[in-house]
C-alpha atoms as a PDB file:
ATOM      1  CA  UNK A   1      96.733  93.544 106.422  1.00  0.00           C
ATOM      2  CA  UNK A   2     100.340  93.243 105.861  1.00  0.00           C
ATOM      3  CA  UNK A   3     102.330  91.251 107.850  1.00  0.00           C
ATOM      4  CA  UNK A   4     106.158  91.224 109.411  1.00  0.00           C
ATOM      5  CA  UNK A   5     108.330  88.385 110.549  1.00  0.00           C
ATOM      6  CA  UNK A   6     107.942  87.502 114.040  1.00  0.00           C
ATOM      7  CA  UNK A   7     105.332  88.378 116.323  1.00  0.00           C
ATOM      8  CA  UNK A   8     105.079  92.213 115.301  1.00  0.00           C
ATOM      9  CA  UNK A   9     102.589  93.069 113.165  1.00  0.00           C
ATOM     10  CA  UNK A  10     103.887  95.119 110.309  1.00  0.00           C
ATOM     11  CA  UNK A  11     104.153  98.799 110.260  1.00  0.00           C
ATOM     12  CA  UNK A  12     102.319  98.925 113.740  1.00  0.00           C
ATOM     13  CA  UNK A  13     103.693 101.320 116.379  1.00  0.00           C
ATOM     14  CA  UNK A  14     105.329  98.269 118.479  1.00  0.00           C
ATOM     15  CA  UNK A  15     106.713  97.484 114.849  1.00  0.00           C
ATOM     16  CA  UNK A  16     108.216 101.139 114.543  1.00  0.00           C
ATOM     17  CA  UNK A  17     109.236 101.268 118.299  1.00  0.00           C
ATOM     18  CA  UNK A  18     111.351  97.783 117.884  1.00  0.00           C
ATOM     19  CA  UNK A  19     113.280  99.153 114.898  1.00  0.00           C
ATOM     20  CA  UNK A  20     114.063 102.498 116.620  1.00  0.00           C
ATOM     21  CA  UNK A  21     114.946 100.383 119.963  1.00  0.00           C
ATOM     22  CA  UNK A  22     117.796  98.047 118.115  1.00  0.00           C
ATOM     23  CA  UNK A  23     121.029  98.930 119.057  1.00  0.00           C
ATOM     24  CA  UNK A  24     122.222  98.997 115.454  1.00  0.00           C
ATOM     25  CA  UNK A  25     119.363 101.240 114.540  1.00  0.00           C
ATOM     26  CA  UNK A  26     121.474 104.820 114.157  1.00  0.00           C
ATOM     27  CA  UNK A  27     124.416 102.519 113.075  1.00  0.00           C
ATOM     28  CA  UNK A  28     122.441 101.151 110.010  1.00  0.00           C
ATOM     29  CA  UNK A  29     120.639 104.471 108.849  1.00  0.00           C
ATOM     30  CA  UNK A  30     124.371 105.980 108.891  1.00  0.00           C
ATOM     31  CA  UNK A  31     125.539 102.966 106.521  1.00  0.00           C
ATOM     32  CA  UNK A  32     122.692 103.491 104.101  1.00  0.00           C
ATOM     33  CA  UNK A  33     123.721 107.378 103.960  1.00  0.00           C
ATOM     34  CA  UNK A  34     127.541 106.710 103.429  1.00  0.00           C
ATOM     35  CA  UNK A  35     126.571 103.840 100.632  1.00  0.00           C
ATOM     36  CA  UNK A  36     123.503 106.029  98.774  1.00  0.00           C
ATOM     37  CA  UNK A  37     126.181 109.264  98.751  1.00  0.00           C
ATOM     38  CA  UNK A  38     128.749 106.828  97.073  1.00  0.00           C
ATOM     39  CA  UNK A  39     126.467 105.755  94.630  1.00  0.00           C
ATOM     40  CA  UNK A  40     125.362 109.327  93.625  1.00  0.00           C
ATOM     41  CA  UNK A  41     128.953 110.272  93.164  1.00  0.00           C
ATOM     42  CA  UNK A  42     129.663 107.814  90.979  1.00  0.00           C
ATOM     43  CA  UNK A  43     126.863 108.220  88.703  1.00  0.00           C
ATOM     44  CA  UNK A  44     126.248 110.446  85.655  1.00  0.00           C
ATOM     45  CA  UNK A  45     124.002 113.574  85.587  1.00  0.00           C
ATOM     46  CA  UNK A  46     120.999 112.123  84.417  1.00  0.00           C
ATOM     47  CA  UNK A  47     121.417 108.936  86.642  1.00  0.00           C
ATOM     48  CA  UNK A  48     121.556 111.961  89.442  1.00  0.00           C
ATOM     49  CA  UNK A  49     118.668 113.463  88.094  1.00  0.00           C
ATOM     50  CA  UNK A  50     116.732 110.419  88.502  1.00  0.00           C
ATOM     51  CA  UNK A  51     116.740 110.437  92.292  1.00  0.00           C
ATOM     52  CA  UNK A  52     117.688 114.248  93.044  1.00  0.00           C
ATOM     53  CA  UNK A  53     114.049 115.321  94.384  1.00  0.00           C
ATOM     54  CA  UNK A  54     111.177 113.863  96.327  1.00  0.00           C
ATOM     55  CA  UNK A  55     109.280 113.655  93.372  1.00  0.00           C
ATOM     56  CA  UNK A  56     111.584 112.676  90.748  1.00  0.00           C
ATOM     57  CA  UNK A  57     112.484 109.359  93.109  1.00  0.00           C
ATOM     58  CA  UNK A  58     109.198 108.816  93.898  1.00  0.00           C
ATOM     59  CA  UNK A  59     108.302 108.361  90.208  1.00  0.00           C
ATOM     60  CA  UNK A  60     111.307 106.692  89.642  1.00  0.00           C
ATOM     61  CA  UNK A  61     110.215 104.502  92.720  1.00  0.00           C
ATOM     62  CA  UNK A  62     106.955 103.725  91.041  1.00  0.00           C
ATOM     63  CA  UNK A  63     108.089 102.835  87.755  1.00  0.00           C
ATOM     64  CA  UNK A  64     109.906 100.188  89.278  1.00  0.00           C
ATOM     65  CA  UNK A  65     107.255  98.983  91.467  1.00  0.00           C
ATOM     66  CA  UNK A  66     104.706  98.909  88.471  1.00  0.00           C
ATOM     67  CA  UNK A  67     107.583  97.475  85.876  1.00  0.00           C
ATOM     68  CA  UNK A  68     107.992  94.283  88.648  1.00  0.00           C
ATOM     69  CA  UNK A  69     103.864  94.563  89.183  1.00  0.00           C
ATOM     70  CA  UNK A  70     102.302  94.045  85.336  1.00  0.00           C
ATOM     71  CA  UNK A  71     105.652  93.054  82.942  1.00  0.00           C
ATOM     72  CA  UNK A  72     105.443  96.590  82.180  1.00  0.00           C
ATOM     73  CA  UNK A  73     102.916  99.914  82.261  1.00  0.00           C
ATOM     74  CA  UNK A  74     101.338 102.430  80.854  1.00  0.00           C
ATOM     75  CA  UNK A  75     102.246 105.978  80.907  1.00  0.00           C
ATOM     76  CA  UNK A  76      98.492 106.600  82.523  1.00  0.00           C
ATOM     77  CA  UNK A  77      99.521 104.499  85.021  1.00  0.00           C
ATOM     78  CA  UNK A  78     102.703 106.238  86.465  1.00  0.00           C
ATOM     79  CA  UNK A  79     100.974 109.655  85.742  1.00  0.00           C
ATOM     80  CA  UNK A  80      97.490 108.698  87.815  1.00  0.00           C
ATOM     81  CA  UNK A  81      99.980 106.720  90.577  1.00  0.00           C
ATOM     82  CA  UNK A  82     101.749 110.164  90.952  1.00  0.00           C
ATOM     83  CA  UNK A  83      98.012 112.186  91.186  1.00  0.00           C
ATOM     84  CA  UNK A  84      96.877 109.325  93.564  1.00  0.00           C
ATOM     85  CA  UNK A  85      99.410 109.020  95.769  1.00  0.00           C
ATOM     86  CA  UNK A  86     100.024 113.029  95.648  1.00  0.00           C
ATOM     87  CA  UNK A  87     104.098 112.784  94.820  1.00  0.00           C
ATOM     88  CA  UNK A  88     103.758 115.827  91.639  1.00  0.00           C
ATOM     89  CA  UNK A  89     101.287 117.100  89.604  1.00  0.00           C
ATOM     90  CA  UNK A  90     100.135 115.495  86.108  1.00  0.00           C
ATOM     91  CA  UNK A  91     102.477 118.125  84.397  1.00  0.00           C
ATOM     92  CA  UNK A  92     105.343 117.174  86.149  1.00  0.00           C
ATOM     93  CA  UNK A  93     104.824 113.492  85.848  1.00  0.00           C
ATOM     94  CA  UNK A  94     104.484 113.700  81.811  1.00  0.00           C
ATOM     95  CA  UNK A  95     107.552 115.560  81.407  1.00  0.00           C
ATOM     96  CA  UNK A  96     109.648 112.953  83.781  1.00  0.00           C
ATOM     97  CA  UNK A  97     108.656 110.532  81.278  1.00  0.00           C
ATOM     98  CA  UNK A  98     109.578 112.382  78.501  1.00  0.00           C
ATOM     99  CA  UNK A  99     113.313 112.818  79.774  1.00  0.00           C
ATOM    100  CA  UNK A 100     113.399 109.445  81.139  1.00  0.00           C
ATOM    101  CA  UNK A 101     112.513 108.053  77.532  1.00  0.00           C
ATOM    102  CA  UNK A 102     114.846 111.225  75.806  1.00  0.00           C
ATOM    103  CA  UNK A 103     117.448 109.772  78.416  1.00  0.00           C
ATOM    104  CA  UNK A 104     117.048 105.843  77.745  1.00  0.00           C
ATOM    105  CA  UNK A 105     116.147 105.170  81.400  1.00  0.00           C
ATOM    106  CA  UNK A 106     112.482 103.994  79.903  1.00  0.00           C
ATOM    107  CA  UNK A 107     111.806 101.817  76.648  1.00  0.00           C
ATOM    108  CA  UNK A 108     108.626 102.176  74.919  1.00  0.00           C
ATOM    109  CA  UNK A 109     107.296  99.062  72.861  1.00  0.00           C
ATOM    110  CA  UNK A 110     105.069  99.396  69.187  1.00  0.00           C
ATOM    111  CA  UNK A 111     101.924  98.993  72.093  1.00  0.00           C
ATOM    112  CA  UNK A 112     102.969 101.579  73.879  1.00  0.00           C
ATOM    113  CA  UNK A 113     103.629  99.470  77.041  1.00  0.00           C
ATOM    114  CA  UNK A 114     106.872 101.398  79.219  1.00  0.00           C
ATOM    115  CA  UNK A 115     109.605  98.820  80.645  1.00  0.00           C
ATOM    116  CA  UNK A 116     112.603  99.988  82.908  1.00  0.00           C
ATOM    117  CA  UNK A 117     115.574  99.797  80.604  1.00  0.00           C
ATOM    118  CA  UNK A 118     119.213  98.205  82.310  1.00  0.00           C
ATOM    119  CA  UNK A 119     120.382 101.952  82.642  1.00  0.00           C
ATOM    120  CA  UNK A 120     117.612 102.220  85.181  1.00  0.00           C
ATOM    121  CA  UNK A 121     117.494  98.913  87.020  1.00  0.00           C
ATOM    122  CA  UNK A 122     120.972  99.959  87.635  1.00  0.00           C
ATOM    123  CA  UNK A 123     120.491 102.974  89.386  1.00  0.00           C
ATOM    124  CA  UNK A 124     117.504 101.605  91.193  1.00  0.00           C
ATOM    125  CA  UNK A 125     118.727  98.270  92.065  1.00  0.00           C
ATOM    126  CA  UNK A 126     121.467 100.264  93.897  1.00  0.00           C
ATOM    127  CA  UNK A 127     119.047 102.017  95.549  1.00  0.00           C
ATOM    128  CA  UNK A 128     117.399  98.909  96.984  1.00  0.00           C
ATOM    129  CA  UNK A 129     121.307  97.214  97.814  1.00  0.00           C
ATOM    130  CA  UNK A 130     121.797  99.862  99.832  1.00  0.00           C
ATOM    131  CA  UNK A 131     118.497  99.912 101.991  1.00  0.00           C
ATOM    132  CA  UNK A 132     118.756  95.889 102.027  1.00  0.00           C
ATOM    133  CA  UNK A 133     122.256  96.012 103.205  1.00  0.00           C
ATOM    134  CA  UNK A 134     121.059  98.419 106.328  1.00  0.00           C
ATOM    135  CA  UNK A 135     117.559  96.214 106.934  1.00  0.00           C
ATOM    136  CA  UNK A 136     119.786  92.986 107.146  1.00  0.00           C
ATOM    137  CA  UNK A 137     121.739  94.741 109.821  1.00  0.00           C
ATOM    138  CA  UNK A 138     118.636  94.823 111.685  1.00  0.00           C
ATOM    139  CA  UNK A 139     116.960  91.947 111.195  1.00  0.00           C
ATOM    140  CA  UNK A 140     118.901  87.876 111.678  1.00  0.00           C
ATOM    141  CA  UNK A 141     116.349  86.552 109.138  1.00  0.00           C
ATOM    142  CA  UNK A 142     117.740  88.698 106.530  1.00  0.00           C
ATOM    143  CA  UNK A 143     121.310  88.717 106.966  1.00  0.00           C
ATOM    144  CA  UNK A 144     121.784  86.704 103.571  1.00  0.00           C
ATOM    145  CA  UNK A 145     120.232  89.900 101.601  1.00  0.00           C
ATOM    146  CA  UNK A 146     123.793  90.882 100.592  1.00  0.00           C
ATOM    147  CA  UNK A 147     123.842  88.087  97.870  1.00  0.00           C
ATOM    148  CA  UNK A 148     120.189  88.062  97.109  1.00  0.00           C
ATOM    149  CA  UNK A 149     120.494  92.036  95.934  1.00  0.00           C
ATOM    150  CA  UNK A 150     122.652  90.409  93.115  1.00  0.00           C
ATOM    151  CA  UNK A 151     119.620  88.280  92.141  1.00  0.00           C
ATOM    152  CA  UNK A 152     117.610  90.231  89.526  1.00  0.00           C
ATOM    153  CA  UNK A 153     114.403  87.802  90.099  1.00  0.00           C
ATOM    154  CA  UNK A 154     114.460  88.343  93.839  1.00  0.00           C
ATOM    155  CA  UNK A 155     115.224  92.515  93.170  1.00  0.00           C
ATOM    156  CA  UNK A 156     111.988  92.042  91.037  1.00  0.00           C
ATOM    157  CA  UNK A 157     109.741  90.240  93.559  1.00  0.00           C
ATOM    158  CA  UNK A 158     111.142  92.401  96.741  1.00  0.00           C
ATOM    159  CA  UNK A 159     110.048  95.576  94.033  1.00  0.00           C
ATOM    160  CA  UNK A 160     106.433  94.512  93.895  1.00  0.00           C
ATOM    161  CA  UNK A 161     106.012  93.422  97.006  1.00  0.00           C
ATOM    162  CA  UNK A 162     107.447  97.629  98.045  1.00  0.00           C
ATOM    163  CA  UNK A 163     104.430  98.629  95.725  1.00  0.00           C
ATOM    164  CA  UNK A 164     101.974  96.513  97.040  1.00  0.00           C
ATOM    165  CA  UNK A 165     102.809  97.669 100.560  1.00  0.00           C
ATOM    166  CA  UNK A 166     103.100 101.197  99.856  1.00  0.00           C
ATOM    167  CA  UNK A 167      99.431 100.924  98.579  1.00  0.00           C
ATOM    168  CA  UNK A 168      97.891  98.961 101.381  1.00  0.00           C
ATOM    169  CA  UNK A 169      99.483 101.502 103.619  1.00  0.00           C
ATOM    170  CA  UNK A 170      99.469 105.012 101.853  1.00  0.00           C
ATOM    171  CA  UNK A 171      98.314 106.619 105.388  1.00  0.00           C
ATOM    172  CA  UNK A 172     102.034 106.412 106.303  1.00  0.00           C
ATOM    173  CA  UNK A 173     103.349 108.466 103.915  1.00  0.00           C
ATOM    174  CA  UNK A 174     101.235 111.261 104.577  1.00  0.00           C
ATOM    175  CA  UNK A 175     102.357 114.926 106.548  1.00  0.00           C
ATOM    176  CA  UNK A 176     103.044 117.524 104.164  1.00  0.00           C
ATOM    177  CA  UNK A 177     104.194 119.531 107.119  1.00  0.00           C
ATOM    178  CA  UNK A 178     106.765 116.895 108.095  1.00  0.00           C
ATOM    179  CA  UNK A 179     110.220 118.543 108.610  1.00  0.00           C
ATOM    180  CA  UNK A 180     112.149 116.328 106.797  1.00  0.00           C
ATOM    181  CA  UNK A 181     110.854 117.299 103.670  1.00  0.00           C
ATOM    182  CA  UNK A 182     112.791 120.651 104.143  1.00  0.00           C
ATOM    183  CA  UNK A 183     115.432 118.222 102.534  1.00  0.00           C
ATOM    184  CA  UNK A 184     113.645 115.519 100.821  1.00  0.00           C
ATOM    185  CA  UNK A 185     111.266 117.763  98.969  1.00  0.00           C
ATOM    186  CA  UNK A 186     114.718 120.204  97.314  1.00  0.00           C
ATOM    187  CA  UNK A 187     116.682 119.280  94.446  1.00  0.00           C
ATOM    188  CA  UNK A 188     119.975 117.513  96.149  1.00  0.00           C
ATOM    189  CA  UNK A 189     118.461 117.056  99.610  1.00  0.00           C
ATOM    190  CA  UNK A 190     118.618 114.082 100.517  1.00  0.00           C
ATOM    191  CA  UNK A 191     122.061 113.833 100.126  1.00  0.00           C
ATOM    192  CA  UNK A 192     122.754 117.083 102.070  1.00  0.00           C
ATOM    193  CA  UNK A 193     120.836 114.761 104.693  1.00  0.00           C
ATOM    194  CA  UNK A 194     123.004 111.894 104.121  1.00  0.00           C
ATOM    195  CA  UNK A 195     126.015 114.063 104.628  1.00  0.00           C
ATOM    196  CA  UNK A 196     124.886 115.826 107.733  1.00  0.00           C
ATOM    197  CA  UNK A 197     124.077 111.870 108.973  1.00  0.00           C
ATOM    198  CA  UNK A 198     127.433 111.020 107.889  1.00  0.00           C
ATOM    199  CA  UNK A 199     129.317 113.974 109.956  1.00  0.00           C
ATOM    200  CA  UNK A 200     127.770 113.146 113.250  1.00  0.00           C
ATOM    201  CA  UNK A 201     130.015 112.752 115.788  1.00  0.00           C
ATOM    202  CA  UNK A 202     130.124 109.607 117.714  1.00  0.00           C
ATOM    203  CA  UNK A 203     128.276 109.143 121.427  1.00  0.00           C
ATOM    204  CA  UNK A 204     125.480 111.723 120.643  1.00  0.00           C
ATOM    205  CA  UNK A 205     122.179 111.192 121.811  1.00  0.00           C
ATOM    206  CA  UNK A 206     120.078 111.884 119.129  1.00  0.00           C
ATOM    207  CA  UNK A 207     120.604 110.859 115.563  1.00  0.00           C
ATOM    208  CA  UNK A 208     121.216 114.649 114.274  1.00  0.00           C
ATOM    209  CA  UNK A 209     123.119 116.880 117.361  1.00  0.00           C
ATOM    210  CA  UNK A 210     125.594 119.069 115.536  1.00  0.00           C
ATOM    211  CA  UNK A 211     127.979 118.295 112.039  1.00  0.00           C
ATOM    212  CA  UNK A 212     130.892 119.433 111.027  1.00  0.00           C
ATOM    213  CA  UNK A 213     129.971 120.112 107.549  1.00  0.00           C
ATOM    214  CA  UNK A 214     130.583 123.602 105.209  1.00  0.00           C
ATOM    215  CA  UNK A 215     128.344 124.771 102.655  1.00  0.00           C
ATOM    216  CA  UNK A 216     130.452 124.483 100.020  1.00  0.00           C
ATOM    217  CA  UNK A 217     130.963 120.554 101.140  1.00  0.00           C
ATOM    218  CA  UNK A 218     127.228 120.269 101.428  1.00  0.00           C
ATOM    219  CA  UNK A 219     126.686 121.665  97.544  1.00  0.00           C
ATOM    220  CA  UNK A 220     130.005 119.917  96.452  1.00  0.00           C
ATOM    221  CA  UNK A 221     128.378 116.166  97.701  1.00  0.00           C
ATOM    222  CA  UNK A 222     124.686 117.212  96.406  1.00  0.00           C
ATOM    223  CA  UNK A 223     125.921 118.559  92.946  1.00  0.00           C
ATOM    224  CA  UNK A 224     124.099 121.728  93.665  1.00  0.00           C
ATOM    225  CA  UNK A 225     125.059 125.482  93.722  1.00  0.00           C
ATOM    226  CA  UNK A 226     126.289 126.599  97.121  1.00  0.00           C
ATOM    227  CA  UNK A 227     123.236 129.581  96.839  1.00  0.00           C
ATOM    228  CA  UNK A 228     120.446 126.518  96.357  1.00  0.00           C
ATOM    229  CA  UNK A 229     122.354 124.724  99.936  1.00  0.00           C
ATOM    230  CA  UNK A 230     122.447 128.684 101.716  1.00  0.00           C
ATOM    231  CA  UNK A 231     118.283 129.004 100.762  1.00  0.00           C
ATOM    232  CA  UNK A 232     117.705 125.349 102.067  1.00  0.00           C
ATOM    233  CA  UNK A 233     119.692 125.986 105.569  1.00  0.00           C
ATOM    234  CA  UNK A 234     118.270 129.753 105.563  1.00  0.00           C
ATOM    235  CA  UNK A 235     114.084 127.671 105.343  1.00  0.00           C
ATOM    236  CA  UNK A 236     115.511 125.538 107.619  1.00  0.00           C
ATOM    237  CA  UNK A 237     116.923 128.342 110.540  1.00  0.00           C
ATOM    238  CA  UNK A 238     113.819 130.291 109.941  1.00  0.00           C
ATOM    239  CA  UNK A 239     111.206 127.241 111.074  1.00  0.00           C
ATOM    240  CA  UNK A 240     114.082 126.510 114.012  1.00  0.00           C
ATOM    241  CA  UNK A 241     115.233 122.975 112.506  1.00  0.00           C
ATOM    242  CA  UNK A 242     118.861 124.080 113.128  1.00  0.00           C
ATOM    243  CA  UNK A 243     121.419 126.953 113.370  1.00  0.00           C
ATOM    244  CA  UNK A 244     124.240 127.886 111.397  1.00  0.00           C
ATOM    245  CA  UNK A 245     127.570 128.461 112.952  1.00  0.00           C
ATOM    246  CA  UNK A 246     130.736 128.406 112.587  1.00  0.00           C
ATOM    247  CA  UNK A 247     132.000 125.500 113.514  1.00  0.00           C
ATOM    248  CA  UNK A 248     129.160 123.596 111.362  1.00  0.00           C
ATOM    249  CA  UNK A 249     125.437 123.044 112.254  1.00  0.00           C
ATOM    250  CA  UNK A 250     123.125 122.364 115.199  1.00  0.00           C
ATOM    251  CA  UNK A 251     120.282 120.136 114.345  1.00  0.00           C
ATOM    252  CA  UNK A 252     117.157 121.076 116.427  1.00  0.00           C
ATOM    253  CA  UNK A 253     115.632 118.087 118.341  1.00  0.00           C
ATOM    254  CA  UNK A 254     112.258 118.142 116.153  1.00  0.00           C
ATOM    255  CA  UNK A 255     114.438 117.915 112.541  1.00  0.00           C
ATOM    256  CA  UNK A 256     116.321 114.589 114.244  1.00  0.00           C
ATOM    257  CA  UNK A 257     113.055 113.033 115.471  1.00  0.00           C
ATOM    258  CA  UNK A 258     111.398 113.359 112.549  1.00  0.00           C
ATOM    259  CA  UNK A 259     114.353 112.040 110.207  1.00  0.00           C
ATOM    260  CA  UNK A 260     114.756 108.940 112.632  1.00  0.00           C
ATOM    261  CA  UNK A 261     110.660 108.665 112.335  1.00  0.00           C
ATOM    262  CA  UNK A 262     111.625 108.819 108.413  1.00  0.00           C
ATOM    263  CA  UNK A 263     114.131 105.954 108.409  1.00  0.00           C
ATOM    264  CA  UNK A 264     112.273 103.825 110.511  1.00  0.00           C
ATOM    265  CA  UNK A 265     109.432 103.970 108.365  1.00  0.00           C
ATOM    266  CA  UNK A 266     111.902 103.045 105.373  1.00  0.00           C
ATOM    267  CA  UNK A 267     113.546 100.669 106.826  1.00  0.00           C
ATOM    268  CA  UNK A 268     110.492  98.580 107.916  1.00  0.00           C
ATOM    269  CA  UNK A 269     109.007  98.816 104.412  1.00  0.00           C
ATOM    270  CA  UNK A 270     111.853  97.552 103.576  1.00  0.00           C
ATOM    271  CA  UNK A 271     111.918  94.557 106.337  1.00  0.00           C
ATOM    272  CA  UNK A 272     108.631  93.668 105.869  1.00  0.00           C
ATOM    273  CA  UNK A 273     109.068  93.597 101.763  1.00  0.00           C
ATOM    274  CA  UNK A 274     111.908  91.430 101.789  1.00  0.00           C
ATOM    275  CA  UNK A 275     110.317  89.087 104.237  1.00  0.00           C
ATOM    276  CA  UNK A 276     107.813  88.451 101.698  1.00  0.00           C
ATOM    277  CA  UNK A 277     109.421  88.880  98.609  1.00  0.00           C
ATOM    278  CA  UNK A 278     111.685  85.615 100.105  1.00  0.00           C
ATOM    279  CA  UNK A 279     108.499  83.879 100.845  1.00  0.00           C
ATOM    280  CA  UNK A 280     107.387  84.156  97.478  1.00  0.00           C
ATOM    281  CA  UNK A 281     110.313  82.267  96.242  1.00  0.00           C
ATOM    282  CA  UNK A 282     110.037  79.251  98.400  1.00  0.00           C
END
């Protein structure tokens, strides 16, 4: 079994429940939106592209992982970790590497061995700043993680120890009914998440009440078409997640639960990584 710092054994329920309890908790996951949404603006298209979908990050997630695992992988590998861990289909997974080689975010040796090239580790390391930076908010045994995301050994050994976790406990990750993948699951979701997150008024009660927020800001920050953002919130009022007004949106209490249930599960992969990828280096 995996195990957390302290007396909390990790990803248990009293694990999850101490994360959602911290005071910071809300405070942190709106951090990590703000810093992922300035990353993504600042990038190029196909840095975007790399991260713009459930399954394109979740591939990109695993070549990382398997990069910092074995030195470098086969394309078998990424394509079978995709088919085992149910993120896309074998089609899909074979054409992400083909645009993530045609794009120079993959290298390909003469043995055919795959490596994560610095165009990449760039995006990703990002990726992995920003969650650190919101974990160490949360957590006094990590509040040094804002210099360590600089080190590219201990980005490495936090990387694997993210893919050995995610395999130990794959029964986390399942729900294919889970609301949040209304956004995570569309092209530019997440970061009409992030912004909804972002516009939430201060003193609510739940994470997600109501925001503030156009469609034309919501396609503007996800680099998508304002018709893709009106067929997302149109899935979204039909299966009651939230309504559309005119002063913004209402978030239904079952979208914000289950978002909250998403970042706490994120955030304590993330905890319970770092703890050991800093163990491994003493």
């Amino acid at each position: 079994m995996v195990r957390g710092s302290g007396d909390l054994e990790a990803f248990s329920d009293q694990a999850f429940a101490a994360i959602r309890a911290h005071p910071d908790f809300r405070a942190a996951i709106e951090a990590l939106a703000r810093e992922n949404l300035a990353n993504y603006a600042g990038w190029s298209i196909a840095q975007r592209w790399l991260l713009s979908d459930l399954g394109r990050a979740s591939l990109s997630g695993a070549a990382m992982m398997l990069d910092a695992l074995f030195d470098g992988f086969a394309a078998a590998h990424l394509i079978q970790s995709a088919i085992a861990n149910r993120t896309c289909s074998e089609g899909r997974a074979r054409h992400y590497l083909r645009r993530a080689l045609a794009n120079g975010f993959l290298t390909r040796d003469e043995t055919g061995t795959l490596r994560l090239s610095p165009r990449m580790h760039e995006v990703m390391g990002a990726g992995v700043a920003a969650m650190m930076h919101a974990v160490a908010r949360l957590d006094p045994g990590l509040a040094h993680l804002r210099d360590m995301t600089r080190d590219a050994q201990f980005t490495r050994r936090l990387a694997m120890q993210m893919g050995l976790n995610t395999v130990a406990r794959r029964d986390l990750f399942v729900g294919p009914d889970r609301p949040v993948l209304l956004f995570l699951a569309r092209d530019g979701g997440s970061r009409m998440m992030e912004q909804l997150i972002a516009a939430q008024p201060a003193g609510r009660s739940r994470l997600l009440e109501r925001a503030p927020v156009s469609q034309r800001a919501l396609a503007q920050g996800a680099f998508v078409s304002r018709t893709h953002v009106s067929r997302l919130l149109a899935d979204g009022e039909a299966r009651g997640l939230f309504q559309s007004q005119a002063c913004g949106m209402v978030v239904a209490p079952d979208l914000s639960e289950d978002v909250e249930r998403h970042y706490a599960l994120v955030l304590e992969m993330g905890r319970v990584s770092a703890h050991a990828a800093l163990a491994q280096a003493s």
